[in-house]
Protein backbone atom coordinates (compact mmCIF):
# COMPACT_ATOMS: atom_id res chain seq x y z
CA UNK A 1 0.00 0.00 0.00
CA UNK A 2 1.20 3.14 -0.62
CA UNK A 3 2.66 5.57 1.69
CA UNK A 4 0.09 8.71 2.70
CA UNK A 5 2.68 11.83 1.41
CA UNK A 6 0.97 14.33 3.82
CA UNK A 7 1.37 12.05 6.99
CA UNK A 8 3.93 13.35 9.53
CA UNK A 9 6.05 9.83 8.82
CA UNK A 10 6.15 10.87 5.26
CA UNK A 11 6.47 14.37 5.59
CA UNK A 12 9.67 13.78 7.97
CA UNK A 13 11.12 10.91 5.37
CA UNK A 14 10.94 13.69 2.71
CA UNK A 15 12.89 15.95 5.31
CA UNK A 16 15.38 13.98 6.04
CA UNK A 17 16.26 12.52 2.69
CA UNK A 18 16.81 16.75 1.56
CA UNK A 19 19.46 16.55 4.77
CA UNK A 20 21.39 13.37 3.52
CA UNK A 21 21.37 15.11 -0.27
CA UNK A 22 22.19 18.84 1.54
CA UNK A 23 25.24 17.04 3.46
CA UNK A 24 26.67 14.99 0.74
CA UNK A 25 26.34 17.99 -1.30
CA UNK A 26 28.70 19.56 1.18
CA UNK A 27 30.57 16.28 1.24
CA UNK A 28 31.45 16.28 -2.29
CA UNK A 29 32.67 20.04 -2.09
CA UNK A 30 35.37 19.30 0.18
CA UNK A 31 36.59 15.59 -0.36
CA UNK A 32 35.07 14.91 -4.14
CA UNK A 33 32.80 12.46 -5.56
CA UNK A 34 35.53 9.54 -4.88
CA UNK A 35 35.80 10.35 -0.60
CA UNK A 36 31.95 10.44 0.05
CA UNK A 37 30.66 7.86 2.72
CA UNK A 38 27.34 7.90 3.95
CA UNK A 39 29.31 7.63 7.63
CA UNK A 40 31.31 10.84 6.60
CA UNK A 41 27.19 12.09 6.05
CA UNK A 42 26.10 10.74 9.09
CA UNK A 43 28.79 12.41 11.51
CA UNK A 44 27.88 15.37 10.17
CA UNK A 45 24.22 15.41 10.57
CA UNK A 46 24.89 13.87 13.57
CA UNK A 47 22.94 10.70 13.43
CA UNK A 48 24.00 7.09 13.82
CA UNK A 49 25.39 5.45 10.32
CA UNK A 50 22.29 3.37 10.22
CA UNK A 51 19.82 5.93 10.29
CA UNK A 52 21.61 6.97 6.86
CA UNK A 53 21.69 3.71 5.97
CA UNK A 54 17.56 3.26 5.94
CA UNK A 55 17.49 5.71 3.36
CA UNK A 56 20.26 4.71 1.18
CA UNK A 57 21.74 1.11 1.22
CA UNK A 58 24.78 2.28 -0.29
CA UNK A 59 27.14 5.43 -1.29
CA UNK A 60 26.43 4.50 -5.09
CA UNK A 61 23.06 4.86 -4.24
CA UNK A 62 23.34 7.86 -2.98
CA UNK A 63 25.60 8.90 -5.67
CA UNK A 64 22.67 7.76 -8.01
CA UNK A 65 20.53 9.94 -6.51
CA UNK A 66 22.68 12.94 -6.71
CA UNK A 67 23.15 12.39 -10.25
CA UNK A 68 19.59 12.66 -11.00
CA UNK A 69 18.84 15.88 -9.22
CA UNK A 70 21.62 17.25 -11.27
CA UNK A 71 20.94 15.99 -14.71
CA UNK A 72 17.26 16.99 -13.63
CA UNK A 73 17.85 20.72 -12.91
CA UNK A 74 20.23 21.47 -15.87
CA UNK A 75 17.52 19.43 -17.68
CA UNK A 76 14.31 21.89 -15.81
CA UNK A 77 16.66 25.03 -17.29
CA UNK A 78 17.23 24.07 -20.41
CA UNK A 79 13.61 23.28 -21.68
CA UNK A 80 12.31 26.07 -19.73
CA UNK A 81 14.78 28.16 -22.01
CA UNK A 82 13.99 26.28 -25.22
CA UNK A 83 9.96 26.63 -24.36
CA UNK A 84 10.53 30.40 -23.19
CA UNK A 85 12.09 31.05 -26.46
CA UNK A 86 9.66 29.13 -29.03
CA UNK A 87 9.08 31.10 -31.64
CA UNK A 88 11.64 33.48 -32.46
CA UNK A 89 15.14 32.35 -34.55
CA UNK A 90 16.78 29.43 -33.96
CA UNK A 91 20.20 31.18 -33.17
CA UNK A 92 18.51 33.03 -30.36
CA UNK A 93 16.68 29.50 -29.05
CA UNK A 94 20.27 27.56 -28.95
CA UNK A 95 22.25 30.62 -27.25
CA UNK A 96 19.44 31.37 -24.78
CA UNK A 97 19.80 27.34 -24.14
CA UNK A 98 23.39 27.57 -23.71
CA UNK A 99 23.18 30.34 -21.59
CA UNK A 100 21.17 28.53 -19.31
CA UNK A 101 23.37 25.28 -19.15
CA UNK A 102 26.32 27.45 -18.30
CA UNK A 103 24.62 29.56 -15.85
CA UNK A 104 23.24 26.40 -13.86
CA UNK A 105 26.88 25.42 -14.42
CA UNK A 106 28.77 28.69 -12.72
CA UNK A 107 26.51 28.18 -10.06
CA UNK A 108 26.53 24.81 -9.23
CA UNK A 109 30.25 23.50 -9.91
CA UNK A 110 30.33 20.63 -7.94
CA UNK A 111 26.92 19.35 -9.21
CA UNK A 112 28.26 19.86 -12.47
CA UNK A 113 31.71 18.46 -11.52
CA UNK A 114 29.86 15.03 -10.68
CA UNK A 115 27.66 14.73 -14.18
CA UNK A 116 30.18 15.95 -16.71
CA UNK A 117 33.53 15.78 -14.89
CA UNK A 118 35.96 12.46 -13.93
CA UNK A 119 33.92 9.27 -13.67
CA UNK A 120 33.72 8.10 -10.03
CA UNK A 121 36.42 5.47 -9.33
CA UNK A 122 34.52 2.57 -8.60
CA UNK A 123 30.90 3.80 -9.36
CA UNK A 124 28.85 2.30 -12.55
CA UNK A 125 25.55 4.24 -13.18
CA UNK A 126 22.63 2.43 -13.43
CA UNK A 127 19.63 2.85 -16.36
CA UNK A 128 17.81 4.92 -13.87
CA UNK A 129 20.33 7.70 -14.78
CA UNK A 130 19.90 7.57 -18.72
CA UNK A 131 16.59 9.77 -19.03
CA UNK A 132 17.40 12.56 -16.76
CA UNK A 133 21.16 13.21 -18.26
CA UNK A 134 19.32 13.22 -22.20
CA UNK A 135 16.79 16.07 -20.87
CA UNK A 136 19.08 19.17 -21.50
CA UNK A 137 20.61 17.58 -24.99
CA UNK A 138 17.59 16.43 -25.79
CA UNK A 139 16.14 20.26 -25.42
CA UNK A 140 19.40 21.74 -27.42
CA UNK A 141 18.82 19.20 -30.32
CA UNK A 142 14.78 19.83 -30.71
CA UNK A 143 15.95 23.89 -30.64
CA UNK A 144 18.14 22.19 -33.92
CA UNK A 145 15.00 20.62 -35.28
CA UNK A 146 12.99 23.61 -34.85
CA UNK A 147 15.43 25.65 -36.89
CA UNK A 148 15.67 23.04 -39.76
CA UNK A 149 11.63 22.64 -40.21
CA UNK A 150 11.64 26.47 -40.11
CA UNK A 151 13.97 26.94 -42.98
CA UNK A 152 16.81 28.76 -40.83
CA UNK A 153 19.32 26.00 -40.76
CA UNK A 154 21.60 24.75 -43.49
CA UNK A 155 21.04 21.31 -44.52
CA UNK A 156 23.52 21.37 -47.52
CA UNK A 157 25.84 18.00 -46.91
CA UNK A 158 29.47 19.61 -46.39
CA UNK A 159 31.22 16.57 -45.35
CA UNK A 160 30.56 12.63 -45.75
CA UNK A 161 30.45 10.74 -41.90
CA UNK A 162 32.02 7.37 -41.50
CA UNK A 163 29.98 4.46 -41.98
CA UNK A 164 30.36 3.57 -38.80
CA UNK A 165 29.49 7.54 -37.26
CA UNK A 166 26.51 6.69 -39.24
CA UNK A 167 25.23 3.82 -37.93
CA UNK A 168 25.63 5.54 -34.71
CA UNK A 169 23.80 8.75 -35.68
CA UNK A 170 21.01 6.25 -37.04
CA UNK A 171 20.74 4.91 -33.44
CA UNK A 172 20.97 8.66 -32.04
CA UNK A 173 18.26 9.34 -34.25
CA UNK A 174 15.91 6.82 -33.05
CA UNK A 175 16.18 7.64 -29.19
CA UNK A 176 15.60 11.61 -30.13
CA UNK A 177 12.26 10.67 -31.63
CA UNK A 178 13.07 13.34 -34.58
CA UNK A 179 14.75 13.19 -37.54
CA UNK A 180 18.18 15.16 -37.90
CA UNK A 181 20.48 14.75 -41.24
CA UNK A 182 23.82 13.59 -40.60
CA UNK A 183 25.41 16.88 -41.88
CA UNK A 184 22.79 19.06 -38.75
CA UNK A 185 23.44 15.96 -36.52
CA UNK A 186 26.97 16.37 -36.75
CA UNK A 187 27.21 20.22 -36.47
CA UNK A 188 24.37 19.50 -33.03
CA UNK A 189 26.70 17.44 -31.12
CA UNK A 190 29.69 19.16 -32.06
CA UNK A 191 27.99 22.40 -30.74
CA UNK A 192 26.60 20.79 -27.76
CA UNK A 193 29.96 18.93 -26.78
CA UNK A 194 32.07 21.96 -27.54
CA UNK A 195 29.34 23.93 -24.62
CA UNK A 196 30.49 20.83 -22.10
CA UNK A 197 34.30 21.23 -23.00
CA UNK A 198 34.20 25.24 -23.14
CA UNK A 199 32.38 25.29 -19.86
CA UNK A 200 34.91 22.64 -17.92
CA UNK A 201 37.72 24.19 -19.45
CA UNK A 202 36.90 27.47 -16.92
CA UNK A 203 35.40 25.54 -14.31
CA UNK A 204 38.44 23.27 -14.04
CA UNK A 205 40.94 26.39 -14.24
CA UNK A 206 42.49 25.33 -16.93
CA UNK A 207 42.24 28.82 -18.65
CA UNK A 208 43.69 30.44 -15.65
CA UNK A 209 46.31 33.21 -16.05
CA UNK A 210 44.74 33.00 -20.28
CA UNK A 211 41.52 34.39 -20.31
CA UNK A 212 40.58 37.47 -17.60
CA UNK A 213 37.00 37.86 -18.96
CA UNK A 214 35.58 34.19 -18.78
CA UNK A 215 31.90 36.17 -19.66
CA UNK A 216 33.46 37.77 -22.79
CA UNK A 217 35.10 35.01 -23.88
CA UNK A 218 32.11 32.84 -23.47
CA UNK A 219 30.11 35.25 -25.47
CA UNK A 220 32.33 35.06 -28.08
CA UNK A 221 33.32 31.62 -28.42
CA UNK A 222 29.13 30.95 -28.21
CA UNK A 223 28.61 33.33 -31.35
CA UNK A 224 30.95 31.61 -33.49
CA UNK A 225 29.63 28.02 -32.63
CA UNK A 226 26.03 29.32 -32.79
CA UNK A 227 27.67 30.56 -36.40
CA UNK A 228 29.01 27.51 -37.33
CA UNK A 229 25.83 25.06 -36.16
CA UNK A 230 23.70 27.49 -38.09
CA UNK A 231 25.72 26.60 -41.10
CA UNK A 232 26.45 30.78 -41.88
């Protein structure tokens, strides 16, 4: 039978599961993904290990967990900035998407550290994962879509893939639910991977002592891959 959400029991569940995530959170700010324990989470909400325990059996479950709530929030900003956008060009949709990704990012670098950084030593992700980290792509690519059905993207083949790059694109296809040529498919990821790489490249500091303005240089580097996915 299900559990009553609006019970005290439930209501104090709900409470303490935010404290675990809240404290792990904290957790992975100071020690990293790799040197969380759900003891290290227990001392400091200072409760027993097995009180953590009855909420998560395990630190990759917790890990899990964590995952999802990031890969869901990048996920709630980027269609709310795809949806908030529908309408006007598709340049303005992908770089108000962008924006978004990179904002979430700035503000949240350890969230984004865990979903797009190292892998954790040790920890495989299970399916449960797989939906929530394909909701901000997913969001980028149907921007993509938008702009080819409306005439403002290129479609003229530039380049010939692999065979094998498209078979893969062929599979890509079929879990985006929308068709994208091979030409827009390529320029889509290369946009969206090249977001990923320019945003841990500042994160990580490995720009540090190049680039002074990391807003600037965002900008720009966003115009000309905007540019380039737009085939101009």
């Amino acid at each position: 039978m299900p559990i009553d959400p609006s019970t005290p029991r439930a209501q104090a569940r709900v409470a303490m599961t935010a404290d675990i995530k809240a404290a792990a959170r904290r957790q992975l700010a100071e020690v990293g993904s790799d040197g969380l324990s759900l003891r290290a989470v227990a001392r400091e909400l200072g409760v027993v290990s097995s009180a953590v325990y009855r909420y998560f059996a395990s630190r990759d479950e917790l890990l899990t967990a964590l995952i999802i709530d990031s890969y869901d929030a990048v996920g709630d900003l980027a269609e709310a900035a795809a949806a908030d956008t529908a309408g006007r060009p598709v340049g303005e949709r992908w770089t108000a998407v962008a924006r978004a990704v990179r904002s979430w990012a700035v503000a949240n670098r350890h969230d984004y550290a865990l979903i797009y950084g190292s892998p954790v030593p040790g920890y495989q992700a299970p399916t449960d994962t797989i939906s929530p980290a394909l909701r901000a792509p997913l969001a980028a690519l149907a921007v993509l879509r938008d702009g080819v059905e409306a005439g403002q993207v290129a479609d003229e083949k530039r380049s010939s893939v692999p065979r094998a790059v498209h078979a893969d694109f062929g599979t890509i296809r079929e879990g985006l639910g929308f068709d994208l040529s091979d030409e827009v498919l390529a320029r889509g990821l290369a946009a969206w991977t090249g977001l990923l790489g320019h945003i841990s490249y500042v994160l990580f500091g490995h720009l540090h002592n190049g680039i002074t303005d990391e807003e600037a240089f965002f900008e720009h580097q966003l115009a000309r891959a905007t540019a380039d996915l737009l085939g101009i």
